[in-house]
N, C-alpha and C. Protein backbone atom coordinates (compact mmCIF):
# COMPACT_ATOMS: atom_id res chain seq x y z
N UNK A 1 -14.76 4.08 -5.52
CA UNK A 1 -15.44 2.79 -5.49
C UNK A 1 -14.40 1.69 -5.69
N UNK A 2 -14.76 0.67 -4.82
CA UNK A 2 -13.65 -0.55 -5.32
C UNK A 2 -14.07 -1.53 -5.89
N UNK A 3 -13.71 -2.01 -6.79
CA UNK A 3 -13.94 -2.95 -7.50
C UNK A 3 -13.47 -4.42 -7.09
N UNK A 4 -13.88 -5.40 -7.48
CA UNK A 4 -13.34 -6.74 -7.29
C UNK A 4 -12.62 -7.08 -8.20
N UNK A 5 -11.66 -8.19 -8.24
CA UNK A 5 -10.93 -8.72 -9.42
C UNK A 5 -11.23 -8.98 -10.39
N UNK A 6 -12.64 -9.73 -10.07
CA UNK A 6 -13.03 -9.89 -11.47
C UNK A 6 -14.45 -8.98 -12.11
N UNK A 7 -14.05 -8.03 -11.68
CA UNK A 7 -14.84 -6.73 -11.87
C UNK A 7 -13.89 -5.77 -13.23
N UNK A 8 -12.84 -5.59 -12.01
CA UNK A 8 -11.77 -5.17 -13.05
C UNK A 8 -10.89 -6.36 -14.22
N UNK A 9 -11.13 -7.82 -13.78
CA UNK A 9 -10.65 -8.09 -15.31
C UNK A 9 -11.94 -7.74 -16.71
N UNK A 10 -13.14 -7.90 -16.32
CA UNK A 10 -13.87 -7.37 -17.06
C UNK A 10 -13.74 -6.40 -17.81
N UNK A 11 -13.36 -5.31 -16.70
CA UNK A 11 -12.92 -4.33 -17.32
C UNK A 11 -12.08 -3.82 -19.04
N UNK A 12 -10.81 -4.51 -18.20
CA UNK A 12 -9.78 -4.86 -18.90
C UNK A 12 -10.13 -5.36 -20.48
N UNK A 13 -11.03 -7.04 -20.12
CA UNK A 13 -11.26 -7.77 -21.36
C UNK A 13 -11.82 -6.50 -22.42
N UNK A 14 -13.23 -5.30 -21.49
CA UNK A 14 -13.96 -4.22 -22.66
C UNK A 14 -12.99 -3.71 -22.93
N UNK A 15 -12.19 -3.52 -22.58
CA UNK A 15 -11.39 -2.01 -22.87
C UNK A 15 -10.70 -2.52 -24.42
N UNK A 16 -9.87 -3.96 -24.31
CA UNK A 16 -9.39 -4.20 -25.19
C UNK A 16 -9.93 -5.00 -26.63
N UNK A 17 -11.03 -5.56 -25.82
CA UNK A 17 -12.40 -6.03 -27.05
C UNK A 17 -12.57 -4.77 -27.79
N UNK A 18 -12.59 -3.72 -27.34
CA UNK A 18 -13.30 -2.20 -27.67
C UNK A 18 -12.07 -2.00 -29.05
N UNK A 19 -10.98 -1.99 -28.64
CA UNK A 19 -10.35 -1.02 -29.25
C UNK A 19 -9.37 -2.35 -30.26
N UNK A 20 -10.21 -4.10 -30.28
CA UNK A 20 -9.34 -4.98 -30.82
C UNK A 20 -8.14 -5.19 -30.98
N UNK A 21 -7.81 -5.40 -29.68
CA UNK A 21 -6.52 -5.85 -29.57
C UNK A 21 -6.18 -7.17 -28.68
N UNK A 22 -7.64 -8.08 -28.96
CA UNK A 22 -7.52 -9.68 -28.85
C UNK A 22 -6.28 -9.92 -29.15
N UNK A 23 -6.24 -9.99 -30.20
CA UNK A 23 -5.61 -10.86 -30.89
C UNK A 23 -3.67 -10.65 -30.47
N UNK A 24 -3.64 -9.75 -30.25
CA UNK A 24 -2.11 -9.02 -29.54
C UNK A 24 -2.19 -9.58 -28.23
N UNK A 25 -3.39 -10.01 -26.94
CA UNK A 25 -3.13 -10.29 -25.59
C UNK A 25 -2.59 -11.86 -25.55
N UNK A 26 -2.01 -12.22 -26.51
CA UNK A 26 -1.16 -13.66 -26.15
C UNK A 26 -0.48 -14.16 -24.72
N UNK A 27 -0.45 -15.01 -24.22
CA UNK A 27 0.49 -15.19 -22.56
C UNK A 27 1.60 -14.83 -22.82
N UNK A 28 2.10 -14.90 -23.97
CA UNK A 28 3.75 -14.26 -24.23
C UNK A 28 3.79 -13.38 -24.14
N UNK A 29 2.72 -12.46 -25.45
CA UNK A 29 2.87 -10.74 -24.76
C UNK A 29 2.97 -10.10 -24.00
N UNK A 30 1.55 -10.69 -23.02
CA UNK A 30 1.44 -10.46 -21.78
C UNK A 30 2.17 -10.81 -20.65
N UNK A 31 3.06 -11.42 -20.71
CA UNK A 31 4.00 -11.90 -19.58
C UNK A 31 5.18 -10.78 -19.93
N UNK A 32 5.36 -10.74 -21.85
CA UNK A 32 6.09 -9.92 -21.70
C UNK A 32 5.76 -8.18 -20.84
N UNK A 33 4.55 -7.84 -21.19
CA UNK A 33 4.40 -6.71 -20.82
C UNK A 33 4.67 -6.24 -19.41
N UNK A 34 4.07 -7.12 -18.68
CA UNK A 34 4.28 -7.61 -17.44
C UNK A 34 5.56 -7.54 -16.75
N UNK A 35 6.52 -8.06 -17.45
CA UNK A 35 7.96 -7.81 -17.36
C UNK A 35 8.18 -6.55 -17.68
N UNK A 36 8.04 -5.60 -18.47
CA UNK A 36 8.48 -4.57 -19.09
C UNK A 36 7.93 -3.53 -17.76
N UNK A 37 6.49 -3.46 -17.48
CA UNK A 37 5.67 -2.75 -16.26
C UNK A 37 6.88 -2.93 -15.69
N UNK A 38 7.42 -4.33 -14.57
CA UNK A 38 7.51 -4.75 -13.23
C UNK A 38 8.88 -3.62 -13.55
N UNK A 39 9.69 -3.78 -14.50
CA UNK A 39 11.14 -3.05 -15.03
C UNK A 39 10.83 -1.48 -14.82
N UNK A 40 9.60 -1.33 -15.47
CA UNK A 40 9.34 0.28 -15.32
C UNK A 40 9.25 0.68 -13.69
N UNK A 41 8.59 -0.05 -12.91
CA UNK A 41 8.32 0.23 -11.66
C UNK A 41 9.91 0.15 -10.94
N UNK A 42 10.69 -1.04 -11.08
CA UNK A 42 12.35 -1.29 -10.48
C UNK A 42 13.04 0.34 -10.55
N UNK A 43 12.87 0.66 -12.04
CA UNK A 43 13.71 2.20 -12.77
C UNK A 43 13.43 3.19 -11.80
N UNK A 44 11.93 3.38 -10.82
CA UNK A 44 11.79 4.59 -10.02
C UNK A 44 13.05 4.18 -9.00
N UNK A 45 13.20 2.83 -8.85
CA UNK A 45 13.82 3.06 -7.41
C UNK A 45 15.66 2.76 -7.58
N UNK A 46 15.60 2.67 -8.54
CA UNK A 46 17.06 2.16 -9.07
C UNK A 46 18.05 2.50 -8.49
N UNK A 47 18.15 3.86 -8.11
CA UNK A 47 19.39 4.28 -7.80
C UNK A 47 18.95 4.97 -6.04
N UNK A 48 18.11 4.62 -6.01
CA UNK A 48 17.79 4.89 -4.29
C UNK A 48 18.35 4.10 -3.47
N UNK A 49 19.17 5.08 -2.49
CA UNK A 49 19.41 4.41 -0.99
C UNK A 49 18.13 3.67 -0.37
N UNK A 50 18.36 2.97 0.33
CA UNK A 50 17.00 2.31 1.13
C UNK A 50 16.12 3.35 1.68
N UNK A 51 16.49 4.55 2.46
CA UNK A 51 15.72 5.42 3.33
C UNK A 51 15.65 6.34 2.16
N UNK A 52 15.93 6.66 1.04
CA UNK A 52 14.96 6.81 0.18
C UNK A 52 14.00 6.22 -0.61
N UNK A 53 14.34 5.42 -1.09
CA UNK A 53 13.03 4.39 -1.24
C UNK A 53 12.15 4.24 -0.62
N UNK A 54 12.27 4.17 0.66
CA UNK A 54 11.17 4.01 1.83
C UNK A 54 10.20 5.34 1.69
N UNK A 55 10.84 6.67 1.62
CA UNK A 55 10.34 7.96 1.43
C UNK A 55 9.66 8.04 -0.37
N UNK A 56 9.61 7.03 -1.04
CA UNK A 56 9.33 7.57 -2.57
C UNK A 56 7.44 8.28 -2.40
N UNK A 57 6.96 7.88 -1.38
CA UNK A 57 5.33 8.05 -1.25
C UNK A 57 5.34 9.56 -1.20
N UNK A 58 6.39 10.36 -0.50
CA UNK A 58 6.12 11.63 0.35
C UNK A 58 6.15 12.33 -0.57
N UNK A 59 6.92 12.10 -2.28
CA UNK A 59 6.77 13.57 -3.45
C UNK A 59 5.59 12.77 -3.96
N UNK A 60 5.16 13.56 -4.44
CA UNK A 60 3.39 13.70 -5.01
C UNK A 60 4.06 13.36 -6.98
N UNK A 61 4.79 13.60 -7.35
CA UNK A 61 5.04 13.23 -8.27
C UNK A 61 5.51 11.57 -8.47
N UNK A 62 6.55 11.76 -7.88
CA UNK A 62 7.27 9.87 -7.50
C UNK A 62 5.92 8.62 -7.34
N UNK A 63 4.76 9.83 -6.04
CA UNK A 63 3.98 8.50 -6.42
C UNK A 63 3.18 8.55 -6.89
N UNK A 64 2.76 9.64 -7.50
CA UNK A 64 1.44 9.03 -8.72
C UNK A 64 2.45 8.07 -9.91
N UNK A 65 3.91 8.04 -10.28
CA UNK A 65 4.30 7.31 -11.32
C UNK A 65 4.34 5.51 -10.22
N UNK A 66 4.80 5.85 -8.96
CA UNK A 66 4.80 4.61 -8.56
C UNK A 66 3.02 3.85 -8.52
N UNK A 67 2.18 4.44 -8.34
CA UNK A 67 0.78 3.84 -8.62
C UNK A 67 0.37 3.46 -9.69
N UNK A 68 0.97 4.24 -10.69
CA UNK A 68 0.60 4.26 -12.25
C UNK A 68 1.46 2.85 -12.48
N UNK A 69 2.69 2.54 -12.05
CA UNK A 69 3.20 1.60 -12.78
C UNK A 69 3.11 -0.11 -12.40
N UNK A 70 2.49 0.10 -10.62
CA UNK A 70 1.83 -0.83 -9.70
C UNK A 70 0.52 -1.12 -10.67
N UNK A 71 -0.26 0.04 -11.00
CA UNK A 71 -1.67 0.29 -11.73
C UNK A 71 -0.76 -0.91 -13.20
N UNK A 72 0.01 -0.34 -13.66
CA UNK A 72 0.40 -1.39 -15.21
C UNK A 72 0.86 -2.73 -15.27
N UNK A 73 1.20 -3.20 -13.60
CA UNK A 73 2.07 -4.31 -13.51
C UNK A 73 0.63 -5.05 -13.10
N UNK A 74 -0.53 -4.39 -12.11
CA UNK A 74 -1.79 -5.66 -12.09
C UNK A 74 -2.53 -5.60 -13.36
N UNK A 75 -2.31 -4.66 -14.03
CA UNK A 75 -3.73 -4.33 -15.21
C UNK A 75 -3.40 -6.12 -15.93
N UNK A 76 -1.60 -6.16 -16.67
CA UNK A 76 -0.99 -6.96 -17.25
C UNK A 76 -1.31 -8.38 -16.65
N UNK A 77 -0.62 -8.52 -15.42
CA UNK A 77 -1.08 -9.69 -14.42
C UNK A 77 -2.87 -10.23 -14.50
N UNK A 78 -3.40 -9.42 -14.04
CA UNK A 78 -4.82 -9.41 -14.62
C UNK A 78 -5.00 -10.13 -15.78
N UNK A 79 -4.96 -9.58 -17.02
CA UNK A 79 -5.47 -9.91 -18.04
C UNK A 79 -4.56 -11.02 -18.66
N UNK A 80 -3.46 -11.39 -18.42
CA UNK A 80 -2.38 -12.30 -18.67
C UNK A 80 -3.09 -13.86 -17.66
N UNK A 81 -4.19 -13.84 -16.35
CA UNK A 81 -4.52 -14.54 -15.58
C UNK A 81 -6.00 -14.86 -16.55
N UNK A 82 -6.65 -13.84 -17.05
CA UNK A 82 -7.50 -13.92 -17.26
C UNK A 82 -7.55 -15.17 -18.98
N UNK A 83 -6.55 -14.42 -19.74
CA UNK A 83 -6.18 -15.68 -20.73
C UNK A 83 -5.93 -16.73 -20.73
N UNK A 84 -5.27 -17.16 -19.52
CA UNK A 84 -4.60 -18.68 -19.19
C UNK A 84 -6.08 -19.25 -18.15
N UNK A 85 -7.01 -18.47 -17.93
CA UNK A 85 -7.71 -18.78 -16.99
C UNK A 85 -7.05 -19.43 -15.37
N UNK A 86 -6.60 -18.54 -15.25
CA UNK A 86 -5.77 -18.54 -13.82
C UNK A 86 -6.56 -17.30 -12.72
N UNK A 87 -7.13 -18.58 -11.81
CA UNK A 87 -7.53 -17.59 -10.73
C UNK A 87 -6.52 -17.48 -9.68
N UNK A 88 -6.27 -15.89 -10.18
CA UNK A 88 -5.59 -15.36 -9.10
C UNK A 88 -5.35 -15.48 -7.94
N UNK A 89 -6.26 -14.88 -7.26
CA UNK A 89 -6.36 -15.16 -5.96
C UNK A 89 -6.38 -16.22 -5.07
N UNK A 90 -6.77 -17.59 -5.82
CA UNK A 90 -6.76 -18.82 -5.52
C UNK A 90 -4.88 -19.37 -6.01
N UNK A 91 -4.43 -19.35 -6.89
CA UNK A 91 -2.96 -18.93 -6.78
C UNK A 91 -1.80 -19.16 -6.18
N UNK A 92 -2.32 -17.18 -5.74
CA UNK A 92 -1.94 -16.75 -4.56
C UNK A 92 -2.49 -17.71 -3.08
N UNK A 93 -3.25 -18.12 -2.83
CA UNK A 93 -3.34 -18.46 -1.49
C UNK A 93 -2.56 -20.03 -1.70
N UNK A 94 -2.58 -20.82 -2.71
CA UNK A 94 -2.03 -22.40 -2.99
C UNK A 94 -0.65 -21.99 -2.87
N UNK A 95 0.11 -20.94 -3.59
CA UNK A 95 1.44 -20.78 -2.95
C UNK A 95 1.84 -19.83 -1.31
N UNK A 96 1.06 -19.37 -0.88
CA UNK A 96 1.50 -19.10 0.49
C UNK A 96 1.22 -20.42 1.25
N UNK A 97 0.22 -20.99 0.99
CA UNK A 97 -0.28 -22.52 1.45
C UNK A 97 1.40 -22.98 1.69
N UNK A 98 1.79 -23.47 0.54
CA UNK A 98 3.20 -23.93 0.04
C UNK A 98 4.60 -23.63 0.46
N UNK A 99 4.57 -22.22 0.81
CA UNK A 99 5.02 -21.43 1.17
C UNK A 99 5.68 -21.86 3.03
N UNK A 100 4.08 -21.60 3.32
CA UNK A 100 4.39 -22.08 4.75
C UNK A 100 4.56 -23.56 5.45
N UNK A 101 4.43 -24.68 4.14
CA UNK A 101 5.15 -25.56 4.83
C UNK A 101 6.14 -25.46 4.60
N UNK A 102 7.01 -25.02 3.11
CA UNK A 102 8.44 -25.10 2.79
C UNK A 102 9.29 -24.22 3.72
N UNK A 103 8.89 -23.29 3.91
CA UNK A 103 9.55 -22.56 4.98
C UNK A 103 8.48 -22.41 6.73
N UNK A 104 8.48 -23.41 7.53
CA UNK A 104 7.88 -23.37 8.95
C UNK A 104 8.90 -22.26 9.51
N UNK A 105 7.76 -21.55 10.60
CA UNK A 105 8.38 -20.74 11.60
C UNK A 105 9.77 -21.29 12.14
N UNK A 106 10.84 -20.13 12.72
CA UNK A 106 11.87 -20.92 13.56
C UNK A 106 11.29 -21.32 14.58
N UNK A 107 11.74 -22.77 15.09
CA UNK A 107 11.28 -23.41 16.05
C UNK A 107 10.37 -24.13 16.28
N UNK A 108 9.54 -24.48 14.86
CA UNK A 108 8.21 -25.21 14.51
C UNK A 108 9.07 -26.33 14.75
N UNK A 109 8.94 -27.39 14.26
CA UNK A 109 9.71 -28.98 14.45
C UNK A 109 10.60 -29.00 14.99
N UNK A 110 11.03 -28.37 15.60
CA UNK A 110 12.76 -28.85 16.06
C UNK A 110 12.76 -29.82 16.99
């Protein structure tokens, strides 16, 4: 089943209401954690050539840790959006917005 974003920040908020650890989800923490995930996820590929990296999907081990740590870098993002009240997805689309005027196709204005 898939969930929506803010299905799963819900989530997130029970999980940690449940087990009280409000008071620990600060934007600092959470940015830190966030950082620490994105680091855990870099470490699978650290020492990979490119055409291995590209191949990390094909061992069954490599990627359940690469999902798991994709899985720790949105859980963080998530709930780090959800504190600052930052909608995501809206965001995300104001900086690709941004995005594509700062950088136009080659050959747009010339």
């Amino acid at each position: 089943m898939t969930e929506d974003l803010h299905a799963l920040q819900r989530r997130l908020a029970a999980f940690a209401a449940a087990r009280r650890w409000e008071p620990y989800h600060t934007p600092k923490n959470l940015a830190a954690a966030l950082s620490v995930e994105a680091a855990e996820l870099l470490e699978i590929f650290q020492w990979l050539t490119p055409e291995e990296a590209r191949a990390v999907m094909e061992d069954a081990d490599t990627a359940r840790r690469v999902r798991d740590e994709v899985a720790d870098v949105l859980a963080y993002l998530l709930q780090f959006c959800e504190v600052l009240g930052v909608d995501v997805l809206e965001a995300l689309s104001a900086k690709i917005d941004r995005n594509e005027s700062r950088f136009p196709l080659p050959g747009d204005g010339d």
